[in-house]
C-alpha atoms as a PDB file:
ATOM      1  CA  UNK A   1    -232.373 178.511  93.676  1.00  0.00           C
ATOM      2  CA  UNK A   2    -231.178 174.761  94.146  1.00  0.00           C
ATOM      3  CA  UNK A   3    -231.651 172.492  91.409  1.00  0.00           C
ATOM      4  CA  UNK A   4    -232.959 168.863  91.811  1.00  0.00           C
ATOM      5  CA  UNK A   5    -230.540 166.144  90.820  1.00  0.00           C
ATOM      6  CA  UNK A   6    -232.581 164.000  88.016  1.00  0.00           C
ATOM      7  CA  UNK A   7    -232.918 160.415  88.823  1.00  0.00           C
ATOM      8  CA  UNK A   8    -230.410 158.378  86.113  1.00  0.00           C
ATOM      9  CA  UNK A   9    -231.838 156.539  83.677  1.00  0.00           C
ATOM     10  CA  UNK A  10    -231.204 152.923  83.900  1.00  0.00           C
ATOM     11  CA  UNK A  11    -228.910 151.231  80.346  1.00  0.00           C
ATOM     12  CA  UNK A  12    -230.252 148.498  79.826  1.00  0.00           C
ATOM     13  CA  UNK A  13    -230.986 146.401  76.467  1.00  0.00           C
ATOM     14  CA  UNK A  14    -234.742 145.595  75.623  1.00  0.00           C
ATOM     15  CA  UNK A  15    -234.438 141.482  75.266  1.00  0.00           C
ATOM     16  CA  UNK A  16    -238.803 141.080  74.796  1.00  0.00           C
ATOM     17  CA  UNK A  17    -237.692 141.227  71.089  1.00  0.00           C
ATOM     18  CA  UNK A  18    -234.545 138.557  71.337  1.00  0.00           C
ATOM     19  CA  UNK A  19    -236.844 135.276  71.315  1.00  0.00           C
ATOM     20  CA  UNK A  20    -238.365 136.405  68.098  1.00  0.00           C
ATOM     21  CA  UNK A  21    -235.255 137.368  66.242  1.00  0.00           C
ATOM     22  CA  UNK A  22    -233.135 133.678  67.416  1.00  0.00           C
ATOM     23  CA  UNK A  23    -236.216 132.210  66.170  1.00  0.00           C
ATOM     24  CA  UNK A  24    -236.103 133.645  63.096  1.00  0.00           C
ATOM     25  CA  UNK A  25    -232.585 133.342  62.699  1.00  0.00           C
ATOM     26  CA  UNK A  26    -232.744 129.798  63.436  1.00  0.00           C
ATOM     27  CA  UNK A  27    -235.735 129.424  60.668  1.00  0.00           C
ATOM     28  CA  UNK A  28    -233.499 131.302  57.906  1.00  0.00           C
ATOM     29  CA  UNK A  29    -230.062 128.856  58.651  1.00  0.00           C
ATOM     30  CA  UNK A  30    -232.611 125.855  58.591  1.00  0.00           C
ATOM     31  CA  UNK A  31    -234.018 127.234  54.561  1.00  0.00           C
ATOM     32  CA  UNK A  32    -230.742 128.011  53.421  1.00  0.00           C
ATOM     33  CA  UNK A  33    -228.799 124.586  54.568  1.00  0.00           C
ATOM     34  CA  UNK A  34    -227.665 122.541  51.796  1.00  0.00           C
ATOM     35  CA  UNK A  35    -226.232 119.307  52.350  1.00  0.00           C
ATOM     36  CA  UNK A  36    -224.066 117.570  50.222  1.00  0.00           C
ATOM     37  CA  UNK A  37    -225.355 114.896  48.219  1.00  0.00           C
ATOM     38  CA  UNK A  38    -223.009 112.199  46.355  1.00  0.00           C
ATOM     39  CA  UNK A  39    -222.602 113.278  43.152  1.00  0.00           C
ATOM     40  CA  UNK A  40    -220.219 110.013  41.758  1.00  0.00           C
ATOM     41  CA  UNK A  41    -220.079 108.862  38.248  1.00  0.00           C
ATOM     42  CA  UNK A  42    -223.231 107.604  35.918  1.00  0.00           C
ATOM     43  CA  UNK A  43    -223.227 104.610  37.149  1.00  0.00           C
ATOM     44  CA  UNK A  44    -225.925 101.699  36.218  1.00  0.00           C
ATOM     45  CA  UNK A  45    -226.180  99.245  39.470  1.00  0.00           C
ATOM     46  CA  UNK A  46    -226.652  95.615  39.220  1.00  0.00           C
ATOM     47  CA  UNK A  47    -229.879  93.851  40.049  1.00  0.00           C
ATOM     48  CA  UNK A  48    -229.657  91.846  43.809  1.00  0.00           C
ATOM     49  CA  UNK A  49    -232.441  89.302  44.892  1.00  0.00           C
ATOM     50  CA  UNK A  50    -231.439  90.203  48.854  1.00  0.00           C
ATOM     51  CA  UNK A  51    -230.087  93.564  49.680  1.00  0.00           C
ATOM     52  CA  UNK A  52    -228.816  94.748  53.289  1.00  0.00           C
ATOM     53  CA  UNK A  53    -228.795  98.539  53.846  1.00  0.00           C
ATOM     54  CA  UNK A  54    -225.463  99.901  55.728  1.00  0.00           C
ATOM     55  CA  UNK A  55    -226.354 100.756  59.181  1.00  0.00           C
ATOM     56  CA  UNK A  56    -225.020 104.425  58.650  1.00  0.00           C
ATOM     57  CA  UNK A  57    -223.621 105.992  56.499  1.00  0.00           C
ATOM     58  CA  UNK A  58    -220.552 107.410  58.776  1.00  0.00           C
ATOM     59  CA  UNK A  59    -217.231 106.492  58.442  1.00  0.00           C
ATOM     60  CA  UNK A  60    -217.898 105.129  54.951  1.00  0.00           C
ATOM     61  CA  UNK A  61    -215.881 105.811  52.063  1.00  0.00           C
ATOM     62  CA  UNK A  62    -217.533 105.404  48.567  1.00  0.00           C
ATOM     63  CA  UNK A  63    -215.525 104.304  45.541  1.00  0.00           C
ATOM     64  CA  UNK A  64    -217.625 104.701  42.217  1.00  0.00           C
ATOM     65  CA  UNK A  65    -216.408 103.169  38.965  1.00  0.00           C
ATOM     66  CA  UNK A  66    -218.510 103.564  35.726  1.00  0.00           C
ATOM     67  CA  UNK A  67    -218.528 102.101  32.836  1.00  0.00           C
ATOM     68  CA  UNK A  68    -215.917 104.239  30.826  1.00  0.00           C
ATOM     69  CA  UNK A  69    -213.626 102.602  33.562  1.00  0.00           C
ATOM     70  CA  UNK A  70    -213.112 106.338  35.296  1.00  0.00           C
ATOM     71  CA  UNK A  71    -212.557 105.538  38.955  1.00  0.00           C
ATOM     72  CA  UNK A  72    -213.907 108.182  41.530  1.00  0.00           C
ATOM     73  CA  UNK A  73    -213.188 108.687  45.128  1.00  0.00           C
ATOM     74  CA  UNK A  74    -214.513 112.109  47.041  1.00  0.00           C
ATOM     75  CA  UNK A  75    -215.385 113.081  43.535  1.00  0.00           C
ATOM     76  CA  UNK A  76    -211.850 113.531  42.182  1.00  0.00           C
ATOM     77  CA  UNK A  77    -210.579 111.411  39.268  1.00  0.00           C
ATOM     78  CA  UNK A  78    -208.043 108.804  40.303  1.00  0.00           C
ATOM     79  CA  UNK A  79    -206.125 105.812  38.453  1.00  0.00           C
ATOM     80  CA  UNK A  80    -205.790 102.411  39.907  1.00  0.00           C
ATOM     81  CA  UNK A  81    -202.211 102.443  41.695  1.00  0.00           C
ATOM     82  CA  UNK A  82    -203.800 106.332  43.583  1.00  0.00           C
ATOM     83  CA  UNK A  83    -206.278 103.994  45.472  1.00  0.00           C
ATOM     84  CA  UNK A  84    -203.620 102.657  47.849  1.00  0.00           C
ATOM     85  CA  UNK A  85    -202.410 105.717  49.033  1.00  0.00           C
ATOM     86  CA  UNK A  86    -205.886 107.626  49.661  1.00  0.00           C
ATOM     87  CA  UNK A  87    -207.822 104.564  50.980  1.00  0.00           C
ATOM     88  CA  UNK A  88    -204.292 104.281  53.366  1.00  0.00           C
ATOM     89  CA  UNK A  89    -205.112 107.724  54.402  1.00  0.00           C
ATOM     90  CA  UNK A  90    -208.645 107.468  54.847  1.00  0.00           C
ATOM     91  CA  UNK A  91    -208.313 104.050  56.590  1.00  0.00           C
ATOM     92  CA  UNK A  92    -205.700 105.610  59.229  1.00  0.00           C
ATOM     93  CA  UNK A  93    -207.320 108.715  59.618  1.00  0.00           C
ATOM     94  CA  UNK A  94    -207.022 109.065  63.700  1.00  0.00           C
ATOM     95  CA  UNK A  95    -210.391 111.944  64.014  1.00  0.00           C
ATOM     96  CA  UNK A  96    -212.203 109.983  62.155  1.00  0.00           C
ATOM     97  CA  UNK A  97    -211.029 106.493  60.219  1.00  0.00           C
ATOM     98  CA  UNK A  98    -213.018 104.834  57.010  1.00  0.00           C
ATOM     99  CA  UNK A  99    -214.876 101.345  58.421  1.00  0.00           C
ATOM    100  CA  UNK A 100    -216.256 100.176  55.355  1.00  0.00           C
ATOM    101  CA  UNK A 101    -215.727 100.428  51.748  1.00  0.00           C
ATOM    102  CA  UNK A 102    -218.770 100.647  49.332  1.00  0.00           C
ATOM    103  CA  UNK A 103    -218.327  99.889  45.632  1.00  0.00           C
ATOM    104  CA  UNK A 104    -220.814 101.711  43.329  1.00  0.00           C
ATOM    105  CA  UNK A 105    -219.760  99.690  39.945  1.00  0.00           C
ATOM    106  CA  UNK A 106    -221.614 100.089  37.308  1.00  0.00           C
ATOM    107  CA  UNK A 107    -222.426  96.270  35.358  1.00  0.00           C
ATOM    108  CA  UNK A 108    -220.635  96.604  32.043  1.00  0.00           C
ATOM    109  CA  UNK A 109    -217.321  97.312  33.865  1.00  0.00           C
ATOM    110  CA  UNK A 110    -214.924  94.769  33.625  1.00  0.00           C
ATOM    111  CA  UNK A 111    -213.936  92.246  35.752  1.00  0.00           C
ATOM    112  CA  UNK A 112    -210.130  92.955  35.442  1.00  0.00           C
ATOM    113  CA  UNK A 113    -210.505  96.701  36.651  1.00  0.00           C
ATOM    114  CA  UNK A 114    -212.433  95.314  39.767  1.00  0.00           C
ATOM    115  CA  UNK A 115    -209.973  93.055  40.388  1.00  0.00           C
ATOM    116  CA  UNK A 116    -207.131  95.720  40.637  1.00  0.00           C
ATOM    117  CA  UNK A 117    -209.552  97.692  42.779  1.00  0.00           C
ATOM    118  CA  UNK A 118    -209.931  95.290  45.283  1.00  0.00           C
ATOM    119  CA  UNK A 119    -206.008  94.000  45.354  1.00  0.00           C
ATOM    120  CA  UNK A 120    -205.746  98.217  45.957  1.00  0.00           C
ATOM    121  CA  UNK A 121    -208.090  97.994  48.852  1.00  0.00           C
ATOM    122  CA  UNK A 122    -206.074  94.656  50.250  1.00  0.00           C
ATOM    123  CA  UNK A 123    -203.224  96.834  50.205  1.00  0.00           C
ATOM    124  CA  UNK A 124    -204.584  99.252  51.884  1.00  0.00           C
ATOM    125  CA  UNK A 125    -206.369  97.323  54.883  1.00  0.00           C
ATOM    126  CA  UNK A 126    -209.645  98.256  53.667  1.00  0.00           C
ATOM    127  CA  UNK A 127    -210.914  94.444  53.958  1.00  0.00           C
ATOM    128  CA  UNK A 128    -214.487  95.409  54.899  1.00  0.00           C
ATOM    129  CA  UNK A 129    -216.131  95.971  51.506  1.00  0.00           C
ATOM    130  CA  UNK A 130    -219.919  96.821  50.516  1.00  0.00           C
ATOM    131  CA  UNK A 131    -221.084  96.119  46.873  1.00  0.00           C
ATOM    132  CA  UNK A 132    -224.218  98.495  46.080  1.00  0.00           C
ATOM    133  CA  UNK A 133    -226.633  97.013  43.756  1.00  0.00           C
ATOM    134  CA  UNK A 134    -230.300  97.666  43.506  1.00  0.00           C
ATOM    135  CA  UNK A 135    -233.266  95.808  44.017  1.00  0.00           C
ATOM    136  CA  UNK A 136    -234.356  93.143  41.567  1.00  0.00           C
ATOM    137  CA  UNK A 137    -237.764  94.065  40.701  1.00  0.00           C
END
C-alpha cells in the first residue's frame, strides 16, 4: 500500500489584522505624548502697547528672571557670571545653535541685575535679544 505525499502547508503570517493594530498603536503613542512645556520662574510680565510674536520658537533660548532675582536658564538655577559660559555653549552649538535670546523678567526686578544679564549676553555673542511682555489691556 503506497501512501500519498500530503501537499505542504504554506508559512505564511496573516497581515488582514496589521492595519488595525499600527493604527491603534499609532492612536495610543498620540494619547500618551507629553510635550514639554516651559516651566521658568513666577514671573509677572510687563504691560506693552505693541507686541511682535517670535516667528518660531526654534533655536530660542529662554532666560527667566523673577523677582527674588533667581536667574533660570533650561530650568536650572544659575548666578550672573554662569550666563557667559552656557549662553557661549548654546550660541556655538554646531547641531543646532541659539538665534535669539528671550528675556522673561518679571517688573519689580531691578535694573542693575538686567544690566549684568545683558553685559553676560554681550559676552557671549548673544546680541539678538527678545523682551517678553504682555499685552496692555
Amino acid at each position: 500500500m503506497e501512501f500519498k505525499k500530503k501537499a505542504e502547508a504554506e508559512a505564511t503570517i496573516p497581515t488582514s489584522a496589521l492595519p488595525d493594530i499600527v493604527f491603534l498603536l499609532l492612536i495610543f503613542f498620540m494619547v500618551t505624548t507629553v510635550f514639554k512645556e516651559f516651566t521658568g520662574l513666577q514671573v509677572t510680565l510687563p504691560e506693552a502697547k505693541q507686541i511682535t510674536k517670535l516667528p518660531g520658537k526654534r533655536d530660542v533660548a529662554y532666560i527667566w528672571i523673577d523677582r527674588t532675582s533667581n536667574i533660570s536658564i533650561d530650568d536650572k538655577i544659575v548666578d550672573v557670571p554662569q550666563i557667559f559660559e552656557i549662553m557661549w555653549a548654546k550660541r556655538n552649538n554646531p547641531v543646532n545653535p541659539t538665534r535669539v535670546t528671550s528675556l522673561r523678567v518679571d517688573r519689580k526686578v531691578k535694573m542693575g541685575l538686567l544690566s549684568d544679564v545683558q553685559e553676560e549676553l554681550r559676552k557671549a555673542d548673544c546680541l539678538s535679544v527678545n523682551y517678553s511682555a504682555k499685552p496692555a489691556s
